[in-house]
C-alpha atoms as a PDB file:
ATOM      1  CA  UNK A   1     -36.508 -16.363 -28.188  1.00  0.00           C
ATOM      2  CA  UNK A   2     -34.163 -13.289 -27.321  1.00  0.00           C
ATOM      3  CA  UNK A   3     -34.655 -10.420 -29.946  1.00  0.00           C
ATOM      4  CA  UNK A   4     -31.018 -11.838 -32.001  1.00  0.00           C
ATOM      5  CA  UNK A   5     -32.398 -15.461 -32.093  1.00  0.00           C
ATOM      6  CA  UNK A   6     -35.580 -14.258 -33.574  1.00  0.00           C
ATOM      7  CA  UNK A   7     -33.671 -11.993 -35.872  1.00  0.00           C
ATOM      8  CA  UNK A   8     -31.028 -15.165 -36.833  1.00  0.00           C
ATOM      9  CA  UNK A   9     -34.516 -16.799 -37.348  1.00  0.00           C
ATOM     10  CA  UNK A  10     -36.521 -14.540 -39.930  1.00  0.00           C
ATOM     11  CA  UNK A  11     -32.982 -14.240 -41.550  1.00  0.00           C
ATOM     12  CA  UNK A  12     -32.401 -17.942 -42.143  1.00  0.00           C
ATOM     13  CA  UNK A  13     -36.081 -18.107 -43.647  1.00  0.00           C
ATOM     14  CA  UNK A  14     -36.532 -15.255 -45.668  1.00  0.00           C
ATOM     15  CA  UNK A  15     -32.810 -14.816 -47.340  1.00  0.00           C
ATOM     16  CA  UNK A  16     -32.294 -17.166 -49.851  1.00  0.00           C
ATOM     17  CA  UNK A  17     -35.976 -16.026 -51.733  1.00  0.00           C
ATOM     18  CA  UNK A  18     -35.608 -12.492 -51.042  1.00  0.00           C
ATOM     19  CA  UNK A  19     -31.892 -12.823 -52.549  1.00  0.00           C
ATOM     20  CA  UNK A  20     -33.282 -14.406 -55.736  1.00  0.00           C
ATOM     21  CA  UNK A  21     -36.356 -11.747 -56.005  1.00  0.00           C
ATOM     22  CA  UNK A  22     -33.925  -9.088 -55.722  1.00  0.00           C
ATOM     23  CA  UNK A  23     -32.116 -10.663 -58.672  1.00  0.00           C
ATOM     24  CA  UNK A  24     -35.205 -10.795 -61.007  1.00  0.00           C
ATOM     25  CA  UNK A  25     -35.421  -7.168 -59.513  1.00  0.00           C
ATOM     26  CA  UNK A  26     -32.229  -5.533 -60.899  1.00  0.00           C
ATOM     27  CA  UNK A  27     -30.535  -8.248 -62.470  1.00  0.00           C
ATOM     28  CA  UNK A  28     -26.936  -7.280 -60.868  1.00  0.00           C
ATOM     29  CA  UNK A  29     -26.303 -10.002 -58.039  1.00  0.00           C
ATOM     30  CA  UNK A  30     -24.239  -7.734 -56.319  1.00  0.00           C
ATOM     31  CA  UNK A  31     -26.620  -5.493 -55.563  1.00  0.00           C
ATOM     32  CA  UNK A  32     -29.417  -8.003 -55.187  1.00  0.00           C
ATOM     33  CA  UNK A  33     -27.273  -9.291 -51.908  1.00  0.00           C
ATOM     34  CA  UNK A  34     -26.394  -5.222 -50.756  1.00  0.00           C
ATOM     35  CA  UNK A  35     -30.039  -4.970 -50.989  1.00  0.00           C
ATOM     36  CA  UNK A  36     -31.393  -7.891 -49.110  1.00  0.00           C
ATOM     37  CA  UNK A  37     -28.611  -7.183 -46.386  1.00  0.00           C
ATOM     38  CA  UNK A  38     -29.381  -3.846 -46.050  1.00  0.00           C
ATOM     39  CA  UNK A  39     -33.101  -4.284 -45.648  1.00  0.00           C
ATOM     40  CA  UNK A  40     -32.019  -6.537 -42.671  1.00  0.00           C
ATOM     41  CA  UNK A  41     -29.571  -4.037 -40.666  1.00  0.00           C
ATOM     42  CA  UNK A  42     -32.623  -1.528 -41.006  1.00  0.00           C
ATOM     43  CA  UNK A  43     -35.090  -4.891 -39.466  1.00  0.00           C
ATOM     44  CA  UNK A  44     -32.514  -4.845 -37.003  1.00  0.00           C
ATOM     45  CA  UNK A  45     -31.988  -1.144 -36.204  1.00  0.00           C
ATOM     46  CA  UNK A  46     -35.966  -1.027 -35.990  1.00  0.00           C
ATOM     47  CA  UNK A  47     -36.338  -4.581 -33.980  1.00  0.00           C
ATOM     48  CA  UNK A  48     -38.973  -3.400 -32.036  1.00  0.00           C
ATOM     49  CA  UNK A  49     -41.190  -2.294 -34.629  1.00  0.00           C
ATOM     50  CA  UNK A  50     -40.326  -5.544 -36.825  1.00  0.00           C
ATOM     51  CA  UNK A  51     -40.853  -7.906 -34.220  1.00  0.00           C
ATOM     52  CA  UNK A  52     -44.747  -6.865 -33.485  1.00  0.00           C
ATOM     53  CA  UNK A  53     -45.430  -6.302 -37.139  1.00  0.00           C
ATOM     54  CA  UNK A  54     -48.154  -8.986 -38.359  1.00  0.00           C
ATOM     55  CA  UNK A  55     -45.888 -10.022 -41.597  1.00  0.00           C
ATOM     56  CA  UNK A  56     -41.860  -9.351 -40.525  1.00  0.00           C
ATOM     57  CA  UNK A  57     -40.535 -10.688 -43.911  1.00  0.00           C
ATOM     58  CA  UNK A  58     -42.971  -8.664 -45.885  1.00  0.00           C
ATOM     59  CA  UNK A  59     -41.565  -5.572 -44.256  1.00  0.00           C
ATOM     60  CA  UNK A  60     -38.336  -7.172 -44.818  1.00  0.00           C
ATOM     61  CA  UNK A  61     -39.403  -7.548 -48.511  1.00  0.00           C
ATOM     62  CA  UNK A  62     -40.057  -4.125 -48.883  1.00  0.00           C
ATOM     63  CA  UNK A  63     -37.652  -2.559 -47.726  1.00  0.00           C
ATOM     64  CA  UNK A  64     -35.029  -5.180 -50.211  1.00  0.00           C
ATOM     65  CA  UNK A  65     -37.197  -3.825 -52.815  1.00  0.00           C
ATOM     66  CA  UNK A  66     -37.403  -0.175 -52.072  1.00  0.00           C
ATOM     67  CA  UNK A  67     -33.283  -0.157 -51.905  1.00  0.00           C
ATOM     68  CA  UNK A  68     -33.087  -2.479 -54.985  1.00  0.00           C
ATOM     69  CA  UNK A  69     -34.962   0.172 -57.553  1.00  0.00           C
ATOM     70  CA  UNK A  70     -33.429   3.013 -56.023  1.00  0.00           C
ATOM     71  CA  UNK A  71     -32.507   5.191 -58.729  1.00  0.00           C
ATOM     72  CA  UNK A  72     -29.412   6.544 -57.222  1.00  0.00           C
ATOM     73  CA  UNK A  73     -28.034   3.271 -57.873  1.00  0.00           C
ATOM     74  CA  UNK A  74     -27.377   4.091 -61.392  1.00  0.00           C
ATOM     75  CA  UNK A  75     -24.416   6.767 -60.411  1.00  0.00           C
ATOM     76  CA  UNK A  76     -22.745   3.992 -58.229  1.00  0.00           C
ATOM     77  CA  UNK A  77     -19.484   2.696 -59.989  1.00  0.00           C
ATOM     78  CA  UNK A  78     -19.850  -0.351 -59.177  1.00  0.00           C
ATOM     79  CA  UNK A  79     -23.695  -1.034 -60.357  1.00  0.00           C
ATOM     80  CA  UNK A  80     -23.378   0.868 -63.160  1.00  0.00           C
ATOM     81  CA  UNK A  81     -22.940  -2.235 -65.245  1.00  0.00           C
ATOM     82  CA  UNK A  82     -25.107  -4.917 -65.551  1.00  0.00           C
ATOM     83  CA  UNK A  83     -24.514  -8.607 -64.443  1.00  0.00           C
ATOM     84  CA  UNK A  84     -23.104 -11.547 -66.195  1.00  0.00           C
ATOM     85  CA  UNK A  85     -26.459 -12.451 -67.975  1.00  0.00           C
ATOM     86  CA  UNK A  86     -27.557 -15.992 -67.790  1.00  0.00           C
ATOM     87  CA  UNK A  87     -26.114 -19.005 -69.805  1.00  0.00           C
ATOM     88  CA  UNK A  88     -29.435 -20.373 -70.736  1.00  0.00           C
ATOM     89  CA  UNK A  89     -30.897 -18.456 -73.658  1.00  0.00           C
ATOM     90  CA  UNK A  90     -34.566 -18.703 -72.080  1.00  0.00           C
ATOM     91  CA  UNK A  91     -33.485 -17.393 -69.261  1.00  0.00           C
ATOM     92  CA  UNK A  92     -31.795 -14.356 -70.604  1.00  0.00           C
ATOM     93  CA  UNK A  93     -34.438 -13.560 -73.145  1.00  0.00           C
ATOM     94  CA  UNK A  94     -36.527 -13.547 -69.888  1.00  0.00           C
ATOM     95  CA  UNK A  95     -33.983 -11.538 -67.841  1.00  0.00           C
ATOM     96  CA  UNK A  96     -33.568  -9.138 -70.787  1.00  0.00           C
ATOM     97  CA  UNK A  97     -37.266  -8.045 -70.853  1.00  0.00           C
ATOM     98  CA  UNK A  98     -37.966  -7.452 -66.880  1.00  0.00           C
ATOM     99  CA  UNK A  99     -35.506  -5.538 -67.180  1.00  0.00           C
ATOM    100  CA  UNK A 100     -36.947  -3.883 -69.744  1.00  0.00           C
ATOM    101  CA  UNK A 101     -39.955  -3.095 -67.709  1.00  0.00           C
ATOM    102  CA  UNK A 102     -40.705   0.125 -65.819  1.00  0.00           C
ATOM    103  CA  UNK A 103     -39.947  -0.547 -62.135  1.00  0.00           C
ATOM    104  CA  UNK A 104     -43.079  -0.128 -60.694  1.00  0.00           C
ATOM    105  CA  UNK A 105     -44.303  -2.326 -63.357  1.00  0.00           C
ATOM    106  CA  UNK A 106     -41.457  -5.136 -62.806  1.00  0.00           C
ATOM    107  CA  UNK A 107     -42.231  -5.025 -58.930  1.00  0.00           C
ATOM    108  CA  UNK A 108     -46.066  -5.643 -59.272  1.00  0.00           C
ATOM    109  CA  UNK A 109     -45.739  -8.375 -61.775  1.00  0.00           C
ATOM    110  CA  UNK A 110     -43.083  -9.899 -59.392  1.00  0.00           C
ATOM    111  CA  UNK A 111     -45.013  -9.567 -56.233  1.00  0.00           C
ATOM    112  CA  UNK A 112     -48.228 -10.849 -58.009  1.00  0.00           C
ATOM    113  CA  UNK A 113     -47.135 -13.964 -60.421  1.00  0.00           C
ATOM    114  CA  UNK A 114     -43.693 -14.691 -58.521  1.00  0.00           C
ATOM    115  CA  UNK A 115     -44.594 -14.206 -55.257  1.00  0.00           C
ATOM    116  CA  UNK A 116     -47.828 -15.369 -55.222  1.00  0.00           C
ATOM    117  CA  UNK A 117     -49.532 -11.792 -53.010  1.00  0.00           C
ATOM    118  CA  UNK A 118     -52.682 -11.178 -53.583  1.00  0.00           C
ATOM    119  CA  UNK A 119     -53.529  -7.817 -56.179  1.00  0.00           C
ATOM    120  CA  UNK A 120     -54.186  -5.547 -52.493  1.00  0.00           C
ATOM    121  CA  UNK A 121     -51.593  -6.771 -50.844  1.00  0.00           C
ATOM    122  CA  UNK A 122     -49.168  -5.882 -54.223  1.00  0.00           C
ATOM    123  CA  UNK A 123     -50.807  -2.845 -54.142  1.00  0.00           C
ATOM    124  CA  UNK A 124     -50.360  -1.797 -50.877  1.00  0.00           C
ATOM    125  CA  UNK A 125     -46.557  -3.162 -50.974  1.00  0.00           C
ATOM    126  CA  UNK A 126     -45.798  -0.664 -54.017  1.00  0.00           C
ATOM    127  CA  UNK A 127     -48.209   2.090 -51.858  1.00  0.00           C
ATOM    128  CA  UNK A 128     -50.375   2.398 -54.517  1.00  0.00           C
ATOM    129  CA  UNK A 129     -54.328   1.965 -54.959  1.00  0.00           C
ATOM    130  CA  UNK A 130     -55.559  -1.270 -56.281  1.00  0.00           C
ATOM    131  CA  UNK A 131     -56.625  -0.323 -59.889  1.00  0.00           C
ATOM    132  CA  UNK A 132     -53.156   1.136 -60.196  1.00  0.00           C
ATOM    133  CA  UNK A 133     -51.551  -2.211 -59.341  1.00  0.00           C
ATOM    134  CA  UNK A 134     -54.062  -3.697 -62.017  1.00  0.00           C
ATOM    135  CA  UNK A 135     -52.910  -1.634 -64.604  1.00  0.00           C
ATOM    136  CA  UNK A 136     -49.082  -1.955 -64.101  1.00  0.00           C
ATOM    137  CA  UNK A 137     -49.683  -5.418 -63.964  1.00  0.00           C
ATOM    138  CA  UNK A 138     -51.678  -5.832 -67.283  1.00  0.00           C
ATOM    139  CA  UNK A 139     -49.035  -3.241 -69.163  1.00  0.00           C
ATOM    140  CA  UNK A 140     -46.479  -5.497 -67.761  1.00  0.00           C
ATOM    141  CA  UNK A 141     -47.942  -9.037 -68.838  1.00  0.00           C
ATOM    142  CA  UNK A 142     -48.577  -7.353 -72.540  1.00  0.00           C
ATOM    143  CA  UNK A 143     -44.378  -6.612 -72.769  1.00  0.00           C
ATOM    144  CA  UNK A 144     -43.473  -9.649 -71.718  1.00  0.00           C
ATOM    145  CA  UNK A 145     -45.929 -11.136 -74.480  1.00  0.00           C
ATOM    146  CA  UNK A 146     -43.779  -9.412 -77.009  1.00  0.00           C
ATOM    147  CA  UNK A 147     -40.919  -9.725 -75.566  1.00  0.00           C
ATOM    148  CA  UNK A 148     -41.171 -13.267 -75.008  1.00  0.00           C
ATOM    149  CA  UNK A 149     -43.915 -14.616 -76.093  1.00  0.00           C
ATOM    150  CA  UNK A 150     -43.659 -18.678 -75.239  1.00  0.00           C
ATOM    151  CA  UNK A 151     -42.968 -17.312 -71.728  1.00  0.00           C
ATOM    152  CA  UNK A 152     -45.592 -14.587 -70.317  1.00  0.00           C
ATOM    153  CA  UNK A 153     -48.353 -16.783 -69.552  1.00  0.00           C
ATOM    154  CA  UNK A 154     -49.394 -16.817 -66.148  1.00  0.00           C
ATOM    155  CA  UNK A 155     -48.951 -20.489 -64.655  1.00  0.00           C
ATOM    156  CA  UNK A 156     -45.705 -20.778 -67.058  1.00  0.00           C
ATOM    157  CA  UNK A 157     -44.702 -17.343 -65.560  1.00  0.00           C
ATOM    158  CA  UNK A 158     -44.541 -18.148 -62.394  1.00  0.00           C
ATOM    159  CA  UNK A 159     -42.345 -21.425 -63.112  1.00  0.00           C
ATOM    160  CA  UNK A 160     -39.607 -19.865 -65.481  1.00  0.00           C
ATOM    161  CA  UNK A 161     -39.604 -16.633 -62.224  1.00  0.00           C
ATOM    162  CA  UNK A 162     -38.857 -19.702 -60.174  1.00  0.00           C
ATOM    163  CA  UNK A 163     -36.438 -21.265 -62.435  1.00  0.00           C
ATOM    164  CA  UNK A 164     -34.647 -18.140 -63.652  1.00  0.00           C
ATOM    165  CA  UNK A 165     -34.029 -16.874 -60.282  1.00  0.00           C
ATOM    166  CA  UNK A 166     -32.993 -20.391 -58.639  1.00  0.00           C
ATOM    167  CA  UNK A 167     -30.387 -20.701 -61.804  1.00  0.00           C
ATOM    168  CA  UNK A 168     -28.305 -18.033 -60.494  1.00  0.00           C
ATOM    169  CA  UNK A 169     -25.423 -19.075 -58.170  1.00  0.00           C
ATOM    170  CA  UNK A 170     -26.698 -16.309 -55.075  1.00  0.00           C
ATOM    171  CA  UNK A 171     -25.173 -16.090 -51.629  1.00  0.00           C
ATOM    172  CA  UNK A 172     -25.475 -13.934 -49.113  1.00  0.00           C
ATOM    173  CA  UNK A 173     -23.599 -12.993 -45.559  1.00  0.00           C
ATOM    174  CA  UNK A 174     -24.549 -14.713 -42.186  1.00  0.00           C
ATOM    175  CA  UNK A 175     -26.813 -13.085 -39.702  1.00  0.00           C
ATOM    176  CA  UNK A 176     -24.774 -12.292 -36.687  1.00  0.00           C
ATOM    177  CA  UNK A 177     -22.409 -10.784 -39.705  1.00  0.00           C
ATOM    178  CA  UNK A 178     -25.762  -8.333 -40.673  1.00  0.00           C
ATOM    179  CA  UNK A 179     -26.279  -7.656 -37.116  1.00  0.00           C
ATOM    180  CA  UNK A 180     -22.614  -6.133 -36.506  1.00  0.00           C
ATOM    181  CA  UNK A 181     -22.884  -4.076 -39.868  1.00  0.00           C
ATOM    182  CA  UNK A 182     -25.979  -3.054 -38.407  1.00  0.00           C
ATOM    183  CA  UNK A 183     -25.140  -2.005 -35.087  1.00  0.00           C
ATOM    184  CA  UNK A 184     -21.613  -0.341 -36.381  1.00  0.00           C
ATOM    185  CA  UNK A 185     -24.056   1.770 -38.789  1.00  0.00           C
ATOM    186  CA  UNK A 186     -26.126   2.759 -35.831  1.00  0.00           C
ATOM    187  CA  UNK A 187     -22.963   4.166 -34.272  1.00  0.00           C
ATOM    188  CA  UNK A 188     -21.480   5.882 -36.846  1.00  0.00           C
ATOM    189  CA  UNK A 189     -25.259   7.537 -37.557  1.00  0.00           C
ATOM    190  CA  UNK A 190     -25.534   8.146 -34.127  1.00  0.00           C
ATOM    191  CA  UNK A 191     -22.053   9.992 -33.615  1.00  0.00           C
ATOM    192  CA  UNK A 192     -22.250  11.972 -36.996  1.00  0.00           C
ATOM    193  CA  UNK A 193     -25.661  13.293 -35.948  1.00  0.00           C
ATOM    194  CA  UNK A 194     -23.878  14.210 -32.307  1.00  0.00           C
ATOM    195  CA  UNK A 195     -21.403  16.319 -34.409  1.00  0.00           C
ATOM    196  CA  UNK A 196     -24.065  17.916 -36.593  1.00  0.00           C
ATOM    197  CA  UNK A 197     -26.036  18.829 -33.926  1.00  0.00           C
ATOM    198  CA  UNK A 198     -22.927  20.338 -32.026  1.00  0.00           C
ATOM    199  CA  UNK A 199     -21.872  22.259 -35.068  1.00  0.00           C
ATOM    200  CA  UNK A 200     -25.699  23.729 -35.185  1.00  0.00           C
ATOM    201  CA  UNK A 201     -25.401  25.104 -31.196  1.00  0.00           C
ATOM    202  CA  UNK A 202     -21.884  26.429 -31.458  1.00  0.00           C
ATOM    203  CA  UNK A 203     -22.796  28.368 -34.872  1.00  0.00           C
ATOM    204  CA  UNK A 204     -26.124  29.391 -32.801  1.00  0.00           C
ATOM    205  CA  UNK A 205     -24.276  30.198 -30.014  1.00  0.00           C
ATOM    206  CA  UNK A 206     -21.730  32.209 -32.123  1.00  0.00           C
ATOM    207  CA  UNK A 207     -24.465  34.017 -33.644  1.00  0.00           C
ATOM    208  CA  UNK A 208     -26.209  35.279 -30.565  1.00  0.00           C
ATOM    209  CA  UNK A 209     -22.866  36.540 -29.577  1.00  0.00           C
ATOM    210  CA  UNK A 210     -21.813  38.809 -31.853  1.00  0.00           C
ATOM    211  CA  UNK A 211     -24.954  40.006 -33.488  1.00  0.00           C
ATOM    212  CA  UNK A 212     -26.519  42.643 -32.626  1.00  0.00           C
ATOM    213  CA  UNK A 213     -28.731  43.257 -29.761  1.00  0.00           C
ATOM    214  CA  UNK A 214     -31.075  46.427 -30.631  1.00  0.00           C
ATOM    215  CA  UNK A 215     -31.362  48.119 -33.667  1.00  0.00           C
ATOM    216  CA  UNK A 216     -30.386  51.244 -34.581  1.00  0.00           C
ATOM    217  CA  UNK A 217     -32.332  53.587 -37.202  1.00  0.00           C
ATOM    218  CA  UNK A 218     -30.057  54.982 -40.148  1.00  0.00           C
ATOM    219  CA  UNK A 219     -29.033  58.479 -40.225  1.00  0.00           C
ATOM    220  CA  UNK A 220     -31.680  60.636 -42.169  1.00  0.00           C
ATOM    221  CA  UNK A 221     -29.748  62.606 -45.195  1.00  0.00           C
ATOM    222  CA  UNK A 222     -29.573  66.096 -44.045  1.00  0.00           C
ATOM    223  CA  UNK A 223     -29.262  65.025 -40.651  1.00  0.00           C
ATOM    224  CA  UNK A 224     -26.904  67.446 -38.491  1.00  0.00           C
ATOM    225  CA  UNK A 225     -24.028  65.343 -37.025  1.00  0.00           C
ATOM    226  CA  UNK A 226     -22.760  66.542 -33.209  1.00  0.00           C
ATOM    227  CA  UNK A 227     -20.416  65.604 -30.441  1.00  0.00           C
ATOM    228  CA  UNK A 228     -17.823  64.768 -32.926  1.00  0.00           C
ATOM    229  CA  UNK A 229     -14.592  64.682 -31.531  1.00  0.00           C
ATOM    230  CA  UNK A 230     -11.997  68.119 -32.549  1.00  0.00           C
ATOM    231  CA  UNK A 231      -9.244  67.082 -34.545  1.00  0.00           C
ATOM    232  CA  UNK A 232      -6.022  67.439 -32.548  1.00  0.00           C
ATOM    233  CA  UNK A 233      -3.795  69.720 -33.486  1.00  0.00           C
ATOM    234  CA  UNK A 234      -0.286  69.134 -35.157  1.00  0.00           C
ATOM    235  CA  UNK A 235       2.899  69.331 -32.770  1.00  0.00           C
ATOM    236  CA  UNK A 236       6.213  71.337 -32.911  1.00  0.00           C
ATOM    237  CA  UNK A 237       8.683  69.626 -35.768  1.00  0.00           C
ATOM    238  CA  UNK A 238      11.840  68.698 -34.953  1.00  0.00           C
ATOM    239  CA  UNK A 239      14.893  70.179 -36.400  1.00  0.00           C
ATOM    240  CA  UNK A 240      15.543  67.604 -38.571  1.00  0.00           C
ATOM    241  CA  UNK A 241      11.596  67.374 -40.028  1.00  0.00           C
ATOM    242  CA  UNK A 242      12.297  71.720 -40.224  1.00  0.00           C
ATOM    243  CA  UNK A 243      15.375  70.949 -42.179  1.00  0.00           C
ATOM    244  CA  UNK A 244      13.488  68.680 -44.577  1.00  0.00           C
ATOM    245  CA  UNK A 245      10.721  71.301 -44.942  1.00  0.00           C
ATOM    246  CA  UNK A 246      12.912  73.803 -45.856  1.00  0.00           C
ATOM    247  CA  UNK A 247      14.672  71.731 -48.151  1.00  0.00           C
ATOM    248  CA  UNK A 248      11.142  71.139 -49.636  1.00  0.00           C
ATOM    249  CA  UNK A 249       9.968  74.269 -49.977  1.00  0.00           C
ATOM    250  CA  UNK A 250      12.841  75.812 -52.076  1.00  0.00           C
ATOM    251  CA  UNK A 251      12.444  72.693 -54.577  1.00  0.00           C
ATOM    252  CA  UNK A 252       9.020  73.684 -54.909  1.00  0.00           C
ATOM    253  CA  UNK A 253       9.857  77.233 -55.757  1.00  0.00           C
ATOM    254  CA  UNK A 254      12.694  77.020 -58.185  1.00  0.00           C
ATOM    255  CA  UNK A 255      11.807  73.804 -60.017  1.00  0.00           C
ATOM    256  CA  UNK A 256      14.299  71.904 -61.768  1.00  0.00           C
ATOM    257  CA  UNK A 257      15.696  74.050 -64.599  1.00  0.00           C
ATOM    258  CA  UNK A 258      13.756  74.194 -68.343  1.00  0.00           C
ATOM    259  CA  UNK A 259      15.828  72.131 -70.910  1.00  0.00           C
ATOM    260  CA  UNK A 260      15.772  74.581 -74.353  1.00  0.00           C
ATOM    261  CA  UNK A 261      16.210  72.281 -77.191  1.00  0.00           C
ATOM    262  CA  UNK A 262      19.626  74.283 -79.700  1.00  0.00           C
ATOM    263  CA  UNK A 263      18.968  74.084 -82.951  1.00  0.00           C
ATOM    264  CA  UNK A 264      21.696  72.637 -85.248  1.00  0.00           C
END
């Protein structure tokens, strides 16, 4: 297949779950769909590297998940609130306490009892050691056994993930859509980091302009200063300017006259 066929392939196979994980994720479907479509324009920006990698949609899956618990999202407008929570009271309760969970906690118990990965593979999807993943995912199983209760066991965990996530009402755009976005990203990246990079060598290029060249030591205090130039001297004034000095002169010397205050 040529690289977009493959692409259009891996999409058509790994959307609709990754959508849905991304839900249980963040709970917002909005940004569960941003997510899983921006994981894809990176697969497609870095094809090459995709296409030879021995599991494509888990590096697909990771990056959906990295962008999905980004914590930046939180100062977005339009993700600050959450989504319309679900009409099945089982299936909030649910929602409600992932959400609850510390991210790295949520992920783990995601990857692990909704998935299906193994507790390495979790582990090394959340970069983390093994025992770590172990722990997050035993802290995580004893919330959800408070939270709800009738819910957290393993084997029924794994359904009511399924069920929860296949309740919601998920789309998501179609791949040669992802592949524009992707490519018109690319450009714009490419020709803002042209402009950046011209801006650097012109203010370089400024620089080694009009700075200096050598250095010169400061004057000691005390120092004798030569070879200054003589002041020039002042030339004849004209009649006019003579007239005015004059004028000046006998002001200076008389004053205005003293007022005496009279007494009455």
């Amino acid at each position: 297949m040529t690289p977009p066929q493959a692409f259009d392939a891996l999409y058509e196979s790994c959307v609709p779950a990754l959508v849905r994980q991304t839900y249980l994720l963040t709970g917002r479907p909005l940004l569960a769909r941003e997510s899983v479509e921006q994981a894809f324009q990176q697969a497609w920006r870095s094809w090459p590297e995709v296409a030879v990698d021995p599991d494509p949609a888990g590096w697909v899956r990771a990056a959906a998940h990295d962008w999905a618990l980004a914590p930046w999202h939180r100062f977005r407008p339009r993700h600050r609130q959450p989504g319309p929570p679900p009409a099945d009271p089982d299936d909030r309760a649910l929602l409600h306490a992932l959400l609850t969970l510390p991210p790295a906690h949520r992920r783990t118990l995601l990857l692990y009892d909704g998935v299906g990965l193994g507790l390495p593979e979790a582990a090394a999807e959340t970069q983390a050691s093994t025992p770590v993943a172990a722990g997050r995912l035993l802290s995580a199983r004893e919330a959800l056994t408070v939270l709800a209760p009738d819910q957290a066991a393993p084997p029924v965990l794994h359904r009511r993930l399924s069920e929860l996530a296949t309740a919601q009402p998920l789309r998501a755009a179609r791949p040669p859509t992802v592949r524009t976005r992707g490519e018109r990203r690319t450009r714009r990246w490419t020709a803002a980091t042209f402009a950046f990079t011209t801006a650097i060598v012109a203010a370089t290029t400024l620089t080694l302009r009009i700075a200096e060249d050598h250095y010169e030591r400061p004057v000691a205090r005390g120092t004798e200063i030569r070879d200054l130039p003589t002041p020039g001297a002042e030339g004849p004034l004209s009649e006019e300017q003579q007239e005015v000095r004059a004028l000046l002169e006998s002001l200076l010397l008389r004053g205005p006259e003293r007022l005496v205050p009279e007494a009455r």
